[in-house]
N, C-alpha and C. Protein backbone atom coordinates (compact mmCIF):
# COMPACT_ATOMS: atom_id res chain seq x y z
N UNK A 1 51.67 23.33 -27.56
CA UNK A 1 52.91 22.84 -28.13
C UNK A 1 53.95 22.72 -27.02
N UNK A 2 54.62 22.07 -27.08
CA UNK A 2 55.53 21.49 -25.76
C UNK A 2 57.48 21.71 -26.46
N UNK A 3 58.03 22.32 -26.46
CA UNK A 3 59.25 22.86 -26.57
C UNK A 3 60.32 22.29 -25.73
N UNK A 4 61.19 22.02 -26.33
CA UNK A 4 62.64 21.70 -25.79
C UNK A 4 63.80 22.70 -26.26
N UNK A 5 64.38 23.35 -25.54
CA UNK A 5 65.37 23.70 -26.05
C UNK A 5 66.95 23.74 -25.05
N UNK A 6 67.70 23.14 -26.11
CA UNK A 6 68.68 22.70 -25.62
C UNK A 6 70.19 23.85 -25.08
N UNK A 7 70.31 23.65 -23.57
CA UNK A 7 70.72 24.70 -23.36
C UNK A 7 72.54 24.51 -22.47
N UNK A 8 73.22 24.92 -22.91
CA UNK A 8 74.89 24.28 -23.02
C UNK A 8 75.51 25.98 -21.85
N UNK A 9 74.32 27.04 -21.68
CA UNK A 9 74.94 28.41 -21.22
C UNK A 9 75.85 29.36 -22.02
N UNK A 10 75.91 28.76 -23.09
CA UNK A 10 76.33 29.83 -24.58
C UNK A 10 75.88 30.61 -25.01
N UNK A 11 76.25 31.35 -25.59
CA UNK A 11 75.42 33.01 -26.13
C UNK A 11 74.95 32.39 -27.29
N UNK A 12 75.00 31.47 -27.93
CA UNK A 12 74.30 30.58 -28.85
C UNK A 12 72.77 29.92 -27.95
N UNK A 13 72.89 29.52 -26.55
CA UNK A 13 71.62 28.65 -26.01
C UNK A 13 71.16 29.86 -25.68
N UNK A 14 71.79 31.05 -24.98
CA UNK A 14 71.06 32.00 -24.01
C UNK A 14 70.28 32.77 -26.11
N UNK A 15 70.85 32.86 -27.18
CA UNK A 15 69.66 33.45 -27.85
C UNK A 15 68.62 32.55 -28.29
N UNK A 16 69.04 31.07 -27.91
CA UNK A 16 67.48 30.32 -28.86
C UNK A 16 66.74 29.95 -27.43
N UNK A 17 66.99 30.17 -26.33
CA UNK A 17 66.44 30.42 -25.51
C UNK A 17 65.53 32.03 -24.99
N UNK A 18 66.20 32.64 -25.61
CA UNK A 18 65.38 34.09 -26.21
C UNK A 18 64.28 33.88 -27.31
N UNK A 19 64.66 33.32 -27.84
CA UNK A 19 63.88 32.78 -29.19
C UNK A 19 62.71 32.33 -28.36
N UNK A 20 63.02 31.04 -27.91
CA UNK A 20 62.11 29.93 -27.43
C UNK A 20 60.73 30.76 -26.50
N UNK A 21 61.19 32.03 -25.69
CA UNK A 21 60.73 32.74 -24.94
C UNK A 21 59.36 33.62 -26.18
N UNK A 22 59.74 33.97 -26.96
CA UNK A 22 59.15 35.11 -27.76
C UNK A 22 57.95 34.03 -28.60
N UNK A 23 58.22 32.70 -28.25
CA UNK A 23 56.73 31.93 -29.10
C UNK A 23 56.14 31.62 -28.51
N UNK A 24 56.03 32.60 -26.80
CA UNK A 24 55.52 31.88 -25.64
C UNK A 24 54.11 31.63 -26.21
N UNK A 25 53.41 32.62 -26.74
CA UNK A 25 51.86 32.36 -26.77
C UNK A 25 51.53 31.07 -27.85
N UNK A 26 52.54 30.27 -28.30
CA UNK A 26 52.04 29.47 -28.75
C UNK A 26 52.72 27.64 -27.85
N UNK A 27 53.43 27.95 -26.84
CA UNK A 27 53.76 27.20 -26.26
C UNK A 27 53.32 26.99 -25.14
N UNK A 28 53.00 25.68 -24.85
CA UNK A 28 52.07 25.13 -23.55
C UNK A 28 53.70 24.82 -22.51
N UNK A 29 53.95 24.71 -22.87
CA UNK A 29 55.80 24.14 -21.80
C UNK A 29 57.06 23.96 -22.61
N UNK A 30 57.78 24.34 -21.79
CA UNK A 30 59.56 24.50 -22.00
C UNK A 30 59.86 23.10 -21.20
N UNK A 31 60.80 22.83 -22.06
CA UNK A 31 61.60 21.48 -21.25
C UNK A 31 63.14 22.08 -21.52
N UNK A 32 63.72 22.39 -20.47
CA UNK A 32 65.55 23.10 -20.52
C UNK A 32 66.20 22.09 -20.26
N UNK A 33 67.14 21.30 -21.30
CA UNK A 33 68.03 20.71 -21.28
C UNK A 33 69.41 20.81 -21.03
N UNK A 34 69.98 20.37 -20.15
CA UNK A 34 71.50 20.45 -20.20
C UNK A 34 72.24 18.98 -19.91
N UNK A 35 72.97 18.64 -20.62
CA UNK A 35 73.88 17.15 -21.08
C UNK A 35 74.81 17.94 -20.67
N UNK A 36 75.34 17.01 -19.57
CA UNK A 36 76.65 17.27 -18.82
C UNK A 36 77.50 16.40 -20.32
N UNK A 37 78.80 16.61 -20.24
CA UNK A 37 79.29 16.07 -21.31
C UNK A 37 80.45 14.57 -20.24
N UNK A 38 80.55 13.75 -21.53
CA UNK A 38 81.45 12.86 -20.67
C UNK A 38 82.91 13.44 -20.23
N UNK A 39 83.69 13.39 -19.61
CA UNK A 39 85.12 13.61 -19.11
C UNK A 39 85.63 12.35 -20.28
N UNK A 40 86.69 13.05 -20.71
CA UNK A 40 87.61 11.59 -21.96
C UNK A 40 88.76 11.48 -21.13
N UNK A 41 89.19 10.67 -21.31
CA UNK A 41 90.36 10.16 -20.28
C UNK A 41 91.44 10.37 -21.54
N UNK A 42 92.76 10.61 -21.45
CA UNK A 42 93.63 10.84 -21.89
C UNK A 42 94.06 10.04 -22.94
N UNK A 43 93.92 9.07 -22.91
CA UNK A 43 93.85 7.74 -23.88
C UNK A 43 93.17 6.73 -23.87
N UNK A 44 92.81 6.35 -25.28
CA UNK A 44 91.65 4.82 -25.55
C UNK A 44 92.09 3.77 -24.53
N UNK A 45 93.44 3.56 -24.07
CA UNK A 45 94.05 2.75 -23.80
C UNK A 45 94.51 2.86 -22.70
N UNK A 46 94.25 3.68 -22.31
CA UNK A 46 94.68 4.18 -20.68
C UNK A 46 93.56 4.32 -19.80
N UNK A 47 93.31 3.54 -19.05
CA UNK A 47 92.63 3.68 -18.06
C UNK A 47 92.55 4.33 -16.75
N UNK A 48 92.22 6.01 -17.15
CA UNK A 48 92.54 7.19 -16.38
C UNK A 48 91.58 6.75 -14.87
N UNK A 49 92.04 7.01 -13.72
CA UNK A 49 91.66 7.46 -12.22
C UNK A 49 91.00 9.12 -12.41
N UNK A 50 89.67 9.12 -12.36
CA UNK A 50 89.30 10.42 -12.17
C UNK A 50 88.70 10.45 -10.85
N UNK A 51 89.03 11.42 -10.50
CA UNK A 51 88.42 11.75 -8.77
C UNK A 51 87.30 12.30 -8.42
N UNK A 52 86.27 11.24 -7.96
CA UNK A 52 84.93 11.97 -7.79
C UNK A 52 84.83 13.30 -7.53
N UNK A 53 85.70 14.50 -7.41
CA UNK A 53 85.72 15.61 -7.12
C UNK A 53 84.86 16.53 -8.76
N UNK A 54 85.87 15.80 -9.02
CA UNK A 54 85.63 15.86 -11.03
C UNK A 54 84.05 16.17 -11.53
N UNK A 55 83.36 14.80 -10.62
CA UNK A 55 82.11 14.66 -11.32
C UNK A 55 81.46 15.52 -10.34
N UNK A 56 81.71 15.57 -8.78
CA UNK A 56 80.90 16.88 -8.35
C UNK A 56 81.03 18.24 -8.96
N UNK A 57 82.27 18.91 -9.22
CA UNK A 57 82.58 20.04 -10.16
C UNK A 57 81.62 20.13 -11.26
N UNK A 58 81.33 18.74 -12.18
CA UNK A 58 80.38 18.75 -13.70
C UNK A 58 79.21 19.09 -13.10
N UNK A 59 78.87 18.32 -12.15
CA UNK A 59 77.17 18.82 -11.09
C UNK A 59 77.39 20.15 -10.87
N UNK A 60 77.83 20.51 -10.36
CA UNK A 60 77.65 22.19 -10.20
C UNK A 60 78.25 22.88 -10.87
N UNK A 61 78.57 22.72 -12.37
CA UNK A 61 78.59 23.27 -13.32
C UNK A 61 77.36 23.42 -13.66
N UNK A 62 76.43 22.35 -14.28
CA UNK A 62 75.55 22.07 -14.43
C UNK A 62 74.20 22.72 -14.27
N UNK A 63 74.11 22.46 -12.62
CA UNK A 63 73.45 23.49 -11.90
C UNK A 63 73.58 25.01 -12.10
N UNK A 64 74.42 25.42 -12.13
CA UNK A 64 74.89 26.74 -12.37
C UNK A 64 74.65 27.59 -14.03
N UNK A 65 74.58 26.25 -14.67
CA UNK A 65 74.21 27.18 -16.29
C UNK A 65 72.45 26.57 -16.31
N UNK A 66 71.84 25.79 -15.63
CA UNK A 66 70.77 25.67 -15.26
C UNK A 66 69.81 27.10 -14.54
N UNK A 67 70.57 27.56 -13.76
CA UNK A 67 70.12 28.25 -13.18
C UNK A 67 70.28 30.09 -13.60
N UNK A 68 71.14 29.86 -15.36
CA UNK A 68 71.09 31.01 -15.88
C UNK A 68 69.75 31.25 -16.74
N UNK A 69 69.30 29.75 -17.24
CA UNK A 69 68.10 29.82 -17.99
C UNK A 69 66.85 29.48 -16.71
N UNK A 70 66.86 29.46 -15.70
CA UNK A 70 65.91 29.77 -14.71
C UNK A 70 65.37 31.06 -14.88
N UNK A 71 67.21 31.95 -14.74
CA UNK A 71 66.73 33.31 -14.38
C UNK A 71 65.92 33.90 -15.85
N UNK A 72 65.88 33.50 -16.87
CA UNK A 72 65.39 34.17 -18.24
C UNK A 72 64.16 34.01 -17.88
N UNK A 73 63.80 32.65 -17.62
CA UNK A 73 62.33 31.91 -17.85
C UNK A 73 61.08 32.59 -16.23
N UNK A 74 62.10 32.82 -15.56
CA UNK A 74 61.56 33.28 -14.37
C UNK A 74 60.55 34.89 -14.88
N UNK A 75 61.09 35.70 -15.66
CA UNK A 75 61.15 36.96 -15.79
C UNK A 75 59.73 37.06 -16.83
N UNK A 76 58.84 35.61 -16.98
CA UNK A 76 58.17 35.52 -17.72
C UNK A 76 57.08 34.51 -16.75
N UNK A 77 55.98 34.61 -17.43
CA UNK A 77 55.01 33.62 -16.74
C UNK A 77 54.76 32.00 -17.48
N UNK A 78 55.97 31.44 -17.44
CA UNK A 78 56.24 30.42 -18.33
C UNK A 78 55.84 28.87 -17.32
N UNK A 79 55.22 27.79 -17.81
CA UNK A 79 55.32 26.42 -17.26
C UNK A 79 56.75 25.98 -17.91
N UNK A 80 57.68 25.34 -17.20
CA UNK A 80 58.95 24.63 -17.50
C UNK A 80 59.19 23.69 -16.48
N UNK A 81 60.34 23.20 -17.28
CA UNK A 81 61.06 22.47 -16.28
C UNK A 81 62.63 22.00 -16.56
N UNK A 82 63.58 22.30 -16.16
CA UNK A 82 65.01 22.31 -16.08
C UNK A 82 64.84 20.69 -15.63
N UNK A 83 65.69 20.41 -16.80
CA UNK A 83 66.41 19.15 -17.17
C UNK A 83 68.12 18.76 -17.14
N UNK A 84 68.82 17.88 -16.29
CA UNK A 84 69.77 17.82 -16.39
C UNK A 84 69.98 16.20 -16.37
N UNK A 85 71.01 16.01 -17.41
CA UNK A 85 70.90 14.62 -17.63
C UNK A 85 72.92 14.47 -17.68
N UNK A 86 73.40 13.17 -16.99
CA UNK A 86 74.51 12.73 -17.42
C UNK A 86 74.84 11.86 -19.07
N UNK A 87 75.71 12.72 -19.79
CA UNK A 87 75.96 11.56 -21.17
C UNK A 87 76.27 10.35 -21.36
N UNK A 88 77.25 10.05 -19.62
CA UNK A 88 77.38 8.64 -19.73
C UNK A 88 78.50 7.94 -21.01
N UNK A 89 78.78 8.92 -21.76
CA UNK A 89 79.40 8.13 -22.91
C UNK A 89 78.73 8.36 -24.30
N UNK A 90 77.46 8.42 -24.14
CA UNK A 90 76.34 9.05 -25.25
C UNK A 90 76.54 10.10 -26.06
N UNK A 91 76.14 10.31 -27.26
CA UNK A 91 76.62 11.28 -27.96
C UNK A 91 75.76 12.58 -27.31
N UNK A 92 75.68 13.00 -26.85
CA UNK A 92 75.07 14.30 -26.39
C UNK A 92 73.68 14.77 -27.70
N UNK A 93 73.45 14.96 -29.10
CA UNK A 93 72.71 14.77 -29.85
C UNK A 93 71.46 14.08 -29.51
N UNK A 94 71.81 12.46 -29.61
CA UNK A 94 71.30 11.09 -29.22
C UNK A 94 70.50 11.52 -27.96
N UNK A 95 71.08 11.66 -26.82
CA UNK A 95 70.14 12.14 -25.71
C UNK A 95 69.16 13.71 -25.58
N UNK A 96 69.53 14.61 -26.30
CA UNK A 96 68.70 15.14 -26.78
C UNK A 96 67.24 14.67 -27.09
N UNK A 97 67.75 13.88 -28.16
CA UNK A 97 66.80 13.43 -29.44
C UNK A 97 65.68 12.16 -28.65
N UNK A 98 66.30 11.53 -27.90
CA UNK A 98 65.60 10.62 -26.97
C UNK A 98 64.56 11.55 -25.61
N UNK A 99 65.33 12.42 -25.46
CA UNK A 99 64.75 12.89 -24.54
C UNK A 99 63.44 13.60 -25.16
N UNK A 100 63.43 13.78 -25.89
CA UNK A 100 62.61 14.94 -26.89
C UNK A 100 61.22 14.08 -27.05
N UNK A 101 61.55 13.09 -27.30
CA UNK A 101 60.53 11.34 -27.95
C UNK A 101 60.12 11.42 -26.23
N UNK A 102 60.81 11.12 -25.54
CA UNK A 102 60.06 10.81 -24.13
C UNK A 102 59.25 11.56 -23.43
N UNK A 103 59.35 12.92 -23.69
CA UNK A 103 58.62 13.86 -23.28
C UNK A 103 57.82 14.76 -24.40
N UNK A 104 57.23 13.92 -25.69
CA UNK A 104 56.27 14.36 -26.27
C UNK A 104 56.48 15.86 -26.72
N UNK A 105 57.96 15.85 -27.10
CA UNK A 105 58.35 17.21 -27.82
C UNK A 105 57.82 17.05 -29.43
N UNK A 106 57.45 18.79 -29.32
CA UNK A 106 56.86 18.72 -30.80
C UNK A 106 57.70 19.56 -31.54
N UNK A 107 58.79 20.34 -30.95
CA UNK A 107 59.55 21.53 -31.30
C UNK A 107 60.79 21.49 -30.52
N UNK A 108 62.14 21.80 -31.52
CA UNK A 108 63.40 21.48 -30.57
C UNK A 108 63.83 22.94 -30.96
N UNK A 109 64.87 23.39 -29.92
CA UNK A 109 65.16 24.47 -30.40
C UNK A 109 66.65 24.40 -29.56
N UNK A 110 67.72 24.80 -30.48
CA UNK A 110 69.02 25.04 -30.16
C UNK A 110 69.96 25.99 -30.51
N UNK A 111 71.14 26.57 -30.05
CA UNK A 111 72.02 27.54 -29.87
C UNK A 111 72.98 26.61 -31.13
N UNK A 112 73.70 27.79 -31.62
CA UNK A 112 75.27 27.15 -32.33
C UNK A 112 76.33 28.27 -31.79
N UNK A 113 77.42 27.35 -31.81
CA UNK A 113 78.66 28.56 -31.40
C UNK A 113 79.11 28.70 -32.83
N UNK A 114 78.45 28.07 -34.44
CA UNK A 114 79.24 28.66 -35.16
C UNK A 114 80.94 28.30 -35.20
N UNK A 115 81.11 26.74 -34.87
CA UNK A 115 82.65 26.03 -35.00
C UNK A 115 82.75 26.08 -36.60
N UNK A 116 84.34 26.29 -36.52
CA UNK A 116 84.75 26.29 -37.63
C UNK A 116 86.00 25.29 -38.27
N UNK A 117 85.98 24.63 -39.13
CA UNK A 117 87.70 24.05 -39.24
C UNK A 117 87.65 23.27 -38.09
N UNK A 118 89.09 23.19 -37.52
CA UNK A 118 89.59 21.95 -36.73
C UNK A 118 88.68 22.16 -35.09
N UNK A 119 88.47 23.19 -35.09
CA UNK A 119 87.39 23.12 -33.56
C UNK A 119 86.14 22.10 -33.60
N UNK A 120 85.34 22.58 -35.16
CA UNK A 120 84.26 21.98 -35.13
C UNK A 120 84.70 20.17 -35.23
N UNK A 121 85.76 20.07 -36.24
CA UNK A 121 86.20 19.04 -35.71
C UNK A 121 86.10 18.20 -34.91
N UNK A 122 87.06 18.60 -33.71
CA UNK A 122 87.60 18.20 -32.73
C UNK A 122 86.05 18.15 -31.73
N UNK A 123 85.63 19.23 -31.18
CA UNK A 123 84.59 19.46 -30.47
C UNK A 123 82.98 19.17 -31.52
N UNK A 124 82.91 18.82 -32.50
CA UNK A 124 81.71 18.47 -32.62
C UNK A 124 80.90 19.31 -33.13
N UNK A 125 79.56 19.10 -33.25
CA UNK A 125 78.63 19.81 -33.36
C UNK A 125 77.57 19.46 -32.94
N UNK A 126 76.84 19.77 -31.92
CA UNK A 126 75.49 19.28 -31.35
C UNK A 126 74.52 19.87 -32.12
N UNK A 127 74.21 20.76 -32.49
CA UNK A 127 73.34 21.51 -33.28
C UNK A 127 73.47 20.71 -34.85
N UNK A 128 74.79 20.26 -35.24
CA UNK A 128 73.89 19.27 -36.94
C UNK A 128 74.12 17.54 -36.68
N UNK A 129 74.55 17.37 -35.29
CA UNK A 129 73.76 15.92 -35.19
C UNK A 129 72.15 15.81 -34.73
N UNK A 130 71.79 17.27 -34.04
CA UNK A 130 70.53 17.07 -33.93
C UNK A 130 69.55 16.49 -35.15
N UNK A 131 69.93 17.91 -36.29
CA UNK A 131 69.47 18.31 -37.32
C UNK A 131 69.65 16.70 -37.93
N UNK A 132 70.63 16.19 -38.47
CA UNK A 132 71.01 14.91 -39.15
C UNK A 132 69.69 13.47 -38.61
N UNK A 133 69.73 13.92 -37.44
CA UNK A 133 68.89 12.97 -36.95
C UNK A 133 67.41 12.77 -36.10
N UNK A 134 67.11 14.04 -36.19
CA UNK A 134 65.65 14.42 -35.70
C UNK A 134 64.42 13.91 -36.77
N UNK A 135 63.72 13.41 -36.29
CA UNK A 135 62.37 13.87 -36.94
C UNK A 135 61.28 14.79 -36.08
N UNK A 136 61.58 15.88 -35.26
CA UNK A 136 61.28 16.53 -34.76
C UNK A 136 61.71 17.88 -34.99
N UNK A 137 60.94 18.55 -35.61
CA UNK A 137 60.82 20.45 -36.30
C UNK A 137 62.25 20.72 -34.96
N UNK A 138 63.17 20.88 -35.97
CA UNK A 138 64.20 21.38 -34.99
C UNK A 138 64.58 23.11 -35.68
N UNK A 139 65.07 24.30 -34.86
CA UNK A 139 65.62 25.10 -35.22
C UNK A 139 66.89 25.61 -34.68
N UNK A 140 67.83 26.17 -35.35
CA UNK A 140 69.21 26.82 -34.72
C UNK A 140 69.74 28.16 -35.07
N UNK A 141 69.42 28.58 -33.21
CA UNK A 141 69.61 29.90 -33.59
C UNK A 141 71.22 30.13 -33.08
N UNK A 142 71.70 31.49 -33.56
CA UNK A 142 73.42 31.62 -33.83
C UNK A 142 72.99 32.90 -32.65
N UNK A 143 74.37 32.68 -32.06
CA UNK A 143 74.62 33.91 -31.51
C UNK A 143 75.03 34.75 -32.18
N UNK A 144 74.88 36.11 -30.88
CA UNK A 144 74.68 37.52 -31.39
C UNK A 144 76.30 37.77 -31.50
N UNK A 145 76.59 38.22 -32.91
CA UNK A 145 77.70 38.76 -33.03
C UNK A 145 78.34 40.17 -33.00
């Protein structure tokens, strides 16, 4: 079975990445995702100057919560492979869900921070656009409270 689980460096990804770990004996490979998110420019209508500094900062962000689910997966005798993809504008979900189809995922597995009211709002939810739009056995695990 070939596993994806989608990983943002939240105590929501770091437990379904715990999760993902504990079905090792029935998993042939981990695929670790991380969707840099787009930068929004201040207005629809404003055509913001962002300074490539910006997008090196998102890269080694990136890298850096990449390399927290290294250290989990390391501590185990696991086949993986750390995935980092730009959104580009994309709903973050959507590339998930594509990515999942391209690499012959049979099992998705994701973190929630548990948004509530105007956060979830505002910021979204990656964990029920997955759900809304998968046809791929998805699960979501909540962080530890």
């Amino acid at each position: 079975m070939k596993v994806l689980v989608s990983f943002d460096g939240s105590e929501g990804a770091r437990e379904a990445l715990k999760y993902a770990i504990k079905l090792k004996c029935t998993v042939d490979s981990y695929s670790i995702l991380y969707v840099i998110p787009t930068i929004v420019g201040i207005s629809a209508s404003f055509d913001s100057y962002i300074p490539q500094s910006v997008y090196e900062g998102q890269d080694k962000t990136a890298d850096e919560i990449l390399a927290k689910a290294k250290k989990l997966l390391d501590s185990e005798n696991l086949k993986y492979e750390l995935i980092k993809i730009n959104s580009n504008g994309e709903e973050i979900p959507k590339i998930i869900l594509v990515t999942a189809k391209e690499k012959g995922i049979d099992f998705i597995i994701t973190g929630t921070r548990k948004l509530h009211g105007f956060s979830k709002l505002i910021l979204g939810s990656v964990s029920s656009g997955i759900i809304a739009h998968s046809d791929i056995p998805v699960v979501v695990v909540p962080p530890k409270e």
